[in-house]
C-alpha atoms as a PDB file:
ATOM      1  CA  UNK A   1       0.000   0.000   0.000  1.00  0.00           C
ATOM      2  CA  UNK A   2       1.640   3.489  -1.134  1.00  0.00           C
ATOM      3  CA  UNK A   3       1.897   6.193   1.371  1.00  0.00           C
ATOM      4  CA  UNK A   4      -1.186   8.639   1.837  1.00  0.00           C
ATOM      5  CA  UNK A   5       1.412  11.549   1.964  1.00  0.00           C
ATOM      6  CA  UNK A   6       3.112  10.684  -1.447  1.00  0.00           C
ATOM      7  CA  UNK A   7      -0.199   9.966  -3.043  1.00  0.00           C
ATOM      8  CA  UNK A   8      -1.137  13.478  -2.184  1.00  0.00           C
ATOM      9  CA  UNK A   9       1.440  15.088  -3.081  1.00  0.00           C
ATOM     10  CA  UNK A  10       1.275  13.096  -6.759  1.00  0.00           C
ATOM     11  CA  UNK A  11      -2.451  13.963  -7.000  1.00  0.00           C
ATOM     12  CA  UNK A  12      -1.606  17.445  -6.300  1.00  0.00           C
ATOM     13  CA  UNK A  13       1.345  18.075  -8.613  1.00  0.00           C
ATOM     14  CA  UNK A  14      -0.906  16.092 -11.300  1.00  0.00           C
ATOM     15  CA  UNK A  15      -3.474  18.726 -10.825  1.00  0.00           C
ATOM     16  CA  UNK A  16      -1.222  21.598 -11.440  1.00  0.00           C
ATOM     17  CA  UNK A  17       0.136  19.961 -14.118  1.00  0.00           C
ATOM     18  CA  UNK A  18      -3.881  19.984 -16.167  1.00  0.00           C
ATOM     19  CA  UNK A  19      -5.322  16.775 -14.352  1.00  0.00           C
ATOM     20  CA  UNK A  20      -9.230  16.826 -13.658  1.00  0.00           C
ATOM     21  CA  UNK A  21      -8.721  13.199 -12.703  1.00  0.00           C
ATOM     22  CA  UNK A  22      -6.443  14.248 -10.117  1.00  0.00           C
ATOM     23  CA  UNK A  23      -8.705  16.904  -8.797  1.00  0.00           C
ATOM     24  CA  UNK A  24     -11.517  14.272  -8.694  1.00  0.00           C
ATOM     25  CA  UNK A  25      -9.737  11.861  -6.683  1.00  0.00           C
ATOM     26  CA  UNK A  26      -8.520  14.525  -3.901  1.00  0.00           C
ATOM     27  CA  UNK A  27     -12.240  15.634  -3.769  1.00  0.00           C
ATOM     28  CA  UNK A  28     -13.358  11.741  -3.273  1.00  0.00           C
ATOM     29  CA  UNK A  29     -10.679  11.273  -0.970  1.00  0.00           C
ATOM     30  CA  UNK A  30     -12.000  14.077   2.109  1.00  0.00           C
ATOM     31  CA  UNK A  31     -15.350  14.821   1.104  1.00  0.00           C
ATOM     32  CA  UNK A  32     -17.188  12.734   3.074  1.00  0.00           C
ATOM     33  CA  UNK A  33     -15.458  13.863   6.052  1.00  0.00           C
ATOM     34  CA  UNK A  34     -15.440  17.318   5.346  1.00  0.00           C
ATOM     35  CA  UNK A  35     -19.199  16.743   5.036  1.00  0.00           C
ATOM     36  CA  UNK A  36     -19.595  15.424   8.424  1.00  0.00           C
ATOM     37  CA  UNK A  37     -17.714  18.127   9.528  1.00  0.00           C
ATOM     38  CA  UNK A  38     -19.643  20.621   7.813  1.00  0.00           C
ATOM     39  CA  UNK A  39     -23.238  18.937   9.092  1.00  0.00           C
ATOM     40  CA  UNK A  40     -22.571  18.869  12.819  1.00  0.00           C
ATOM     41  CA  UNK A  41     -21.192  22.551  12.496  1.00  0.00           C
ATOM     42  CA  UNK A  42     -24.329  23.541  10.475  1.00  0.00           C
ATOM     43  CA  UNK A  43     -26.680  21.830  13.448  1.00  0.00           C
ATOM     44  CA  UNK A  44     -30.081  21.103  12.519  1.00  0.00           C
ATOM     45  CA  UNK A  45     -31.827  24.804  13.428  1.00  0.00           C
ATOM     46  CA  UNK A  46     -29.944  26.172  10.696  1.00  0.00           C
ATOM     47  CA  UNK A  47     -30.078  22.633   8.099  1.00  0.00           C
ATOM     48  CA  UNK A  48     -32.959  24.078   6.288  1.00  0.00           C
ATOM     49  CA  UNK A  49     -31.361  27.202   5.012  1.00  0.00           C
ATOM     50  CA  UNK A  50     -27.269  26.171   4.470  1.00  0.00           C
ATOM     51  CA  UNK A  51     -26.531  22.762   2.582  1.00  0.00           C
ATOM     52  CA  UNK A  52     -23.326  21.414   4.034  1.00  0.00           C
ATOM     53  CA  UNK A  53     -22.024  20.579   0.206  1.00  0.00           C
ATOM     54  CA  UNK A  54     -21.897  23.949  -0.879  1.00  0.00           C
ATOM     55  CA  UNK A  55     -19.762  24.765   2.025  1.00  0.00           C
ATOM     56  CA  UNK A  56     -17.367  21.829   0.734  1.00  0.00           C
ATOM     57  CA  UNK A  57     -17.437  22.833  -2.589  1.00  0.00           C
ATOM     58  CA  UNK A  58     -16.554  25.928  -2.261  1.00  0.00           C
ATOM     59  CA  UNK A  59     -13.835  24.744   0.598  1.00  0.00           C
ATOM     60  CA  UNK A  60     -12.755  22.751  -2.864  1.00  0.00           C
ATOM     61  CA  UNK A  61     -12.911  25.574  -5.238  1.00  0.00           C
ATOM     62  CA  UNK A  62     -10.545  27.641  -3.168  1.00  0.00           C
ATOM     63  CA  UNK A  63      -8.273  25.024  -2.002  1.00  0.00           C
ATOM     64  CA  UNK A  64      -8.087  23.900  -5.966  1.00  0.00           C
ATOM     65  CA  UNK A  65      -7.685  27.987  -6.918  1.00  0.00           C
ATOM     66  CA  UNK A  66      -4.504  28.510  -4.102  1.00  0.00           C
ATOM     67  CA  UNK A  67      -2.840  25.078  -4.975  1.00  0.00           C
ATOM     68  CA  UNK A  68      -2.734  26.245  -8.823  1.00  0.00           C
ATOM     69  CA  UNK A  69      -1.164  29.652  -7.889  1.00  0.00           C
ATOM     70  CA  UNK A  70       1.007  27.639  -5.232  1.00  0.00           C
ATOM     71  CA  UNK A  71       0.097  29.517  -2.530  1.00  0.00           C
ATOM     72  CA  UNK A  72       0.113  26.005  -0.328  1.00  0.00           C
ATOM     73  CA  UNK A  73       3.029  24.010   0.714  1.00  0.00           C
ATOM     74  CA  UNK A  74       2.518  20.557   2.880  1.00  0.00           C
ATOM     75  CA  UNK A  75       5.173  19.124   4.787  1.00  0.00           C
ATOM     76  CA  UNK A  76       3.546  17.154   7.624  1.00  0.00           C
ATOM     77  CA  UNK A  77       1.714  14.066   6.603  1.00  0.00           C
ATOM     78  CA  UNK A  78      -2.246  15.264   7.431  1.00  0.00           C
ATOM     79  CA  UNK A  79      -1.235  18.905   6.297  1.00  0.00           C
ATOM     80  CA  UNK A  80      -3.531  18.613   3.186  1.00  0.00           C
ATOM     81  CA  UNK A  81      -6.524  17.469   5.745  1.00  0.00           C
ATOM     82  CA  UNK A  82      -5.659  19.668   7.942  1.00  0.00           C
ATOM     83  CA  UNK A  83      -6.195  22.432   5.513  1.00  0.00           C
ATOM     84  CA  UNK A  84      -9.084  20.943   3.668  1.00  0.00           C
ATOM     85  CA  UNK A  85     -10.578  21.093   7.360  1.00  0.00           C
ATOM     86  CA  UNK A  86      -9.830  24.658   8.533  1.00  0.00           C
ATOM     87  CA  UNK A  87     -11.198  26.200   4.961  1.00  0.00           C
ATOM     88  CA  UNK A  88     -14.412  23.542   5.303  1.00  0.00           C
ATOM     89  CA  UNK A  89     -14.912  25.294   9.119  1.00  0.00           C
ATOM     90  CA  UNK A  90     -14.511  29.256   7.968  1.00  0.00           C
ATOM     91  CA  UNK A  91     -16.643  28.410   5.203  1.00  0.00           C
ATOM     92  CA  UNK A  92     -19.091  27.214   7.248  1.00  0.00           C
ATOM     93  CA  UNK A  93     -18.901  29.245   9.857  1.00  0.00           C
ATOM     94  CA  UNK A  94     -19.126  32.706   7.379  1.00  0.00           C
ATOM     95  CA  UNK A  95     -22.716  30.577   6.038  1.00  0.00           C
ATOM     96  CA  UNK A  96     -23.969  30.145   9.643  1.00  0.00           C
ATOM     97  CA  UNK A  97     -22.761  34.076  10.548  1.00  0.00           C
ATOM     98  CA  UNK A  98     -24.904  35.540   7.158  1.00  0.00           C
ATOM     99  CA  UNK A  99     -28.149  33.691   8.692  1.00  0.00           C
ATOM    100  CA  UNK A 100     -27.933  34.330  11.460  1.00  0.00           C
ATOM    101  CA  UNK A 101     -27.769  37.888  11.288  1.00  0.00           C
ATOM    102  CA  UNK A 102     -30.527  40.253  12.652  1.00  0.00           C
ATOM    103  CA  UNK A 103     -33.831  39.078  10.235  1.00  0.00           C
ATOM    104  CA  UNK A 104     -32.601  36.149   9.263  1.00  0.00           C
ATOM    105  CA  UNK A 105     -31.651  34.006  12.632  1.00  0.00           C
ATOM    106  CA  UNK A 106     -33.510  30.646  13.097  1.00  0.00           C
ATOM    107  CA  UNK A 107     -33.141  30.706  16.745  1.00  0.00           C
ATOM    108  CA  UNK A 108     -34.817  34.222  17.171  1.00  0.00           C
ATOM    109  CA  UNK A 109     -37.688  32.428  14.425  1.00  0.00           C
ATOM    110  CA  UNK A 110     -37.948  29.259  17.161  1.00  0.00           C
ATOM    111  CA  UNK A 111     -38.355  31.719  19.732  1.00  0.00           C
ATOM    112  CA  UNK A 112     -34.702  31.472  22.088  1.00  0.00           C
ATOM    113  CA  UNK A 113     -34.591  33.057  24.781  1.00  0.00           C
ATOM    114  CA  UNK A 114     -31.743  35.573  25.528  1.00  0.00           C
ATOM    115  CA  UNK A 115     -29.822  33.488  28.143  1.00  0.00           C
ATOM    116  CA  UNK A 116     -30.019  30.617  25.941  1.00  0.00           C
ATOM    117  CA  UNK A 117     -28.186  32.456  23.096  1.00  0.00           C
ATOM    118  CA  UNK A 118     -25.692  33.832  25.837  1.00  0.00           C
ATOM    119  CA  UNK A 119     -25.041  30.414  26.890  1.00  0.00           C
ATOM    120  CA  UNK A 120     -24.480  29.570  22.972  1.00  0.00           C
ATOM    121  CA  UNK A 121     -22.397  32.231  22.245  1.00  0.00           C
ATOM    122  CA  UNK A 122     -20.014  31.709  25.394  1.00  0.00           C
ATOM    123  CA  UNK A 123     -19.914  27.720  23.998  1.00  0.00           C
ATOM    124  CA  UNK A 124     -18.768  28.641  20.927  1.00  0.00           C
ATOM    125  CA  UNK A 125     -16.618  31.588  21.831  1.00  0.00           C
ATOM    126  CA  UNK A 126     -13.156  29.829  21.840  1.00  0.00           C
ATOM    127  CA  UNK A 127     -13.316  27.153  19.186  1.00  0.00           C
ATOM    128  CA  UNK A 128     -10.655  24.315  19.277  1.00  0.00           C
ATOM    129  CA  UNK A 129      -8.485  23.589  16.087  1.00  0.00           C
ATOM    130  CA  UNK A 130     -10.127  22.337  12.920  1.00  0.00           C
ATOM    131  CA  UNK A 131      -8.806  18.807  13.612  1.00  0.00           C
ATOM    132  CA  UNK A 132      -9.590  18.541  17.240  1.00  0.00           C
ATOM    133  CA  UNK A 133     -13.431  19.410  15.943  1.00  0.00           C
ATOM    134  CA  UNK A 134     -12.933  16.237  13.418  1.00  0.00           C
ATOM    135  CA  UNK A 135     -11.404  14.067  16.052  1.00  0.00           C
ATOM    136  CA  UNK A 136     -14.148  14.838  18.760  1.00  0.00           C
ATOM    137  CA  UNK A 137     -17.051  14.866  16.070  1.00  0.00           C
ATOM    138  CA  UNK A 138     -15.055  10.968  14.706  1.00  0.00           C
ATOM    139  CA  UNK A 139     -15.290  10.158  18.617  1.00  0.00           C
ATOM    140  CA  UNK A 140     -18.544  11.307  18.905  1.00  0.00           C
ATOM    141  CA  UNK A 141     -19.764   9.603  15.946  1.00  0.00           C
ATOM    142  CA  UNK A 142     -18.172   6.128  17.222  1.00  0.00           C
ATOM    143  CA  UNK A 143     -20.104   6.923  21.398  1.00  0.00           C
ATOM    144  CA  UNK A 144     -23.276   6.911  19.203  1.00  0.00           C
ATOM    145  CA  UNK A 145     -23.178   4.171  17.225  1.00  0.00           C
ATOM    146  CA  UNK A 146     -22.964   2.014  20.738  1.00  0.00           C
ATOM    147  CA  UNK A 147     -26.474   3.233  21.552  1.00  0.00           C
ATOM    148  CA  UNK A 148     -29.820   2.360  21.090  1.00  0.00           C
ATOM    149  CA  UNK A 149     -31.579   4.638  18.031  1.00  0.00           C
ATOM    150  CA  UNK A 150     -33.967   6.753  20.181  1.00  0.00           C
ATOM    151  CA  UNK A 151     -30.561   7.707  22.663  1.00  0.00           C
ATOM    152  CA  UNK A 152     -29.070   8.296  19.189  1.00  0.00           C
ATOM    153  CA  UNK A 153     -31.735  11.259  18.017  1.00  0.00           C
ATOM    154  CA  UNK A 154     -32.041  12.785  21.346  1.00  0.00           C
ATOM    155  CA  UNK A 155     -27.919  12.793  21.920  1.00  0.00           C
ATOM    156  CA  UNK A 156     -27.664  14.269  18.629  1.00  0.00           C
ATOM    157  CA  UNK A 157     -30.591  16.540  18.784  1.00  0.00           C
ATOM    158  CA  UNK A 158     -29.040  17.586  21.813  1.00  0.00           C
ATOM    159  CA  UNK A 159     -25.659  18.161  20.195  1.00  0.00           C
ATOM    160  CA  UNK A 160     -26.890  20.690  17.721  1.00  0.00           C
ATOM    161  CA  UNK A 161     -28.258  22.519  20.468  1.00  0.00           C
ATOM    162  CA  UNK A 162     -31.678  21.581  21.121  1.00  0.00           C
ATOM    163  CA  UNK A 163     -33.224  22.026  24.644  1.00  0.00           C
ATOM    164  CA  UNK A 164     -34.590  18.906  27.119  1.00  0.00           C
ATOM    165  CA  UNK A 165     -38.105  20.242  26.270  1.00  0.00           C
ATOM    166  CA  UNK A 166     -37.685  20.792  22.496  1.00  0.00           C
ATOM    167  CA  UNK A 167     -36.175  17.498  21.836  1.00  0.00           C
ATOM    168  CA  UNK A 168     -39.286  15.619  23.832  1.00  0.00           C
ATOM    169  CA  UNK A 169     -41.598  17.892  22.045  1.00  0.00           C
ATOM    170  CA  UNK A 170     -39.890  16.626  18.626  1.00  0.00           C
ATOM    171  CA  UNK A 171     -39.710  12.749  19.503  1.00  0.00           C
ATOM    172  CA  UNK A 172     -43.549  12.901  21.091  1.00  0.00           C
ATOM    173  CA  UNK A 173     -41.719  11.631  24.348  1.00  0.00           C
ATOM    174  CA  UNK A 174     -41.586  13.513  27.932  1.00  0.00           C
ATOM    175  CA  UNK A 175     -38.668  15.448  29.430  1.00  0.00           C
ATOM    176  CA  UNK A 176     -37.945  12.576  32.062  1.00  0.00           C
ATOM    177  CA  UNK A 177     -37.340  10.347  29.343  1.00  0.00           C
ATOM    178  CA  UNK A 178     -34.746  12.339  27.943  1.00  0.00           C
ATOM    179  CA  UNK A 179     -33.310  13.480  31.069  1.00  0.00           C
ATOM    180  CA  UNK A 180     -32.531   9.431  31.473  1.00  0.00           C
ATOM    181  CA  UNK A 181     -31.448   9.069  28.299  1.00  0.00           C
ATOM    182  CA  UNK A 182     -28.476  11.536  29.297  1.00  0.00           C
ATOM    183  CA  UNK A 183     -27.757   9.818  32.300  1.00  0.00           C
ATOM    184  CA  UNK A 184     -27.219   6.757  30.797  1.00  0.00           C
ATOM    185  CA  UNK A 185     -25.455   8.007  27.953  1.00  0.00           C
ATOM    186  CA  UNK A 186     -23.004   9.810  30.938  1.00  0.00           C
ATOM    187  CA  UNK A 187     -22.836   6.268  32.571  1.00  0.00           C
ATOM    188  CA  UNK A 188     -21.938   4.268  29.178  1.00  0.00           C
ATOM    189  CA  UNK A 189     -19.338   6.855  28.797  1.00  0.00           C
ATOM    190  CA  UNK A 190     -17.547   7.073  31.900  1.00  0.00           C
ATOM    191  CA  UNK A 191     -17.941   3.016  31.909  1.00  0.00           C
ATOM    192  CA  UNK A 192     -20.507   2.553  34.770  1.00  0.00           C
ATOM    193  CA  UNK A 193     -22.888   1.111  32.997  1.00  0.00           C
ATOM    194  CA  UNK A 194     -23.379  -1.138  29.718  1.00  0.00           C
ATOM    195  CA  UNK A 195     -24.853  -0.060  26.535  1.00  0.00           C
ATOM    196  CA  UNK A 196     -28.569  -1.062  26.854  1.00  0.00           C
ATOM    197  CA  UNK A 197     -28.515  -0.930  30.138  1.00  0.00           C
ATOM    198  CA  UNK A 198     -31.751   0.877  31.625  1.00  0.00           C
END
């Protein structure tokens, strides 16, 4: 098996040398995880107005734009990722800022309180590294795939910001249902209890 790093590196130089094909196969290569990426940041309040390809494609079209001017060098072996990741977040992140300005905010639409937003904005105020967000949303991914389907929706509902009450409201369940559902989902995690476990 040839080395991620040097098939990069040939992809890339076979880009700037006229290759589509080359192009092709670096997009194939990270979208699907760029996607992921781009769908957890987006959340669900805001999935109805930004589509997470269009943040990827354009992540693409600039990435594909700087390599051909060679404003990019990699040296480390996930360098490419790691940049592929960081334009995929500010892309992302400019989409989610031009909703949710003033008139066009979901959360003012689904009625959000003030300390709610607060508590939001604090959460998000110092972000971690592009690849930390991959590695936690990778981990995150692998928690949920442990659990039963309905501790699936509300965990992830939960993720993207939704509220004890909203998420019960949305399921047709009750808020002490949930509430368990995040104490066994703390349990499972911190290994005190087993998945499916009650």
């Amino acid at each position: 098996m040839s080395d991620p790093l040097l098939d990069d590196l040939e992809l890339i130089a076979a880009y700037k040398a006229g290759s589509e094909s080359a192009a092709r196969k670096l997009f194939d290569r990270y979208c699907e995880k760029l996607m992921r990426l781009a769908r957890r940041r987006i959340g669900q309040r805001m999935a109805s107005r930004i589509d997470p390809e269009d943040a990827v494609q354009s992540a693409f079209r600039t990435f594909f734009a700087r390599v051909k001017s060679d404003q990019f060098t990699f040296e480390g072996e996930s360098d490419l990722f790691k940049l592929l990741v960081r334009l995929t977040v500010n892309k992302t992140l400019r989409q989610i800022a031009h909703h949710r300005a003033a008139k066009r905010d979901p959360g003012r639409e689904t009625g959000q309180g003030p300390d709610e937003e607060g508590l939001l904005d604090h959460l998000t105020a110092d972000e971690p590294p592009p690849e930390v967000q991959v590695a936690l949303l990778e981990e995150f991914e692998r928690f949920l795939e442990q659990l039963p389907d309905f501790d699936r929706k509300v965990l992830g509902m939960k993720f993207e910001g939704y509220t004890t009450s909203e998420i019960a409201a949305k399921l047709g369940s009750y808020d002490r249902k949930i509430r368990r559902v995040f104490e066994r989902a703390a349990a499972v995690a911190e290994g005190r209890a087993a998945v499916g476990d009650e």
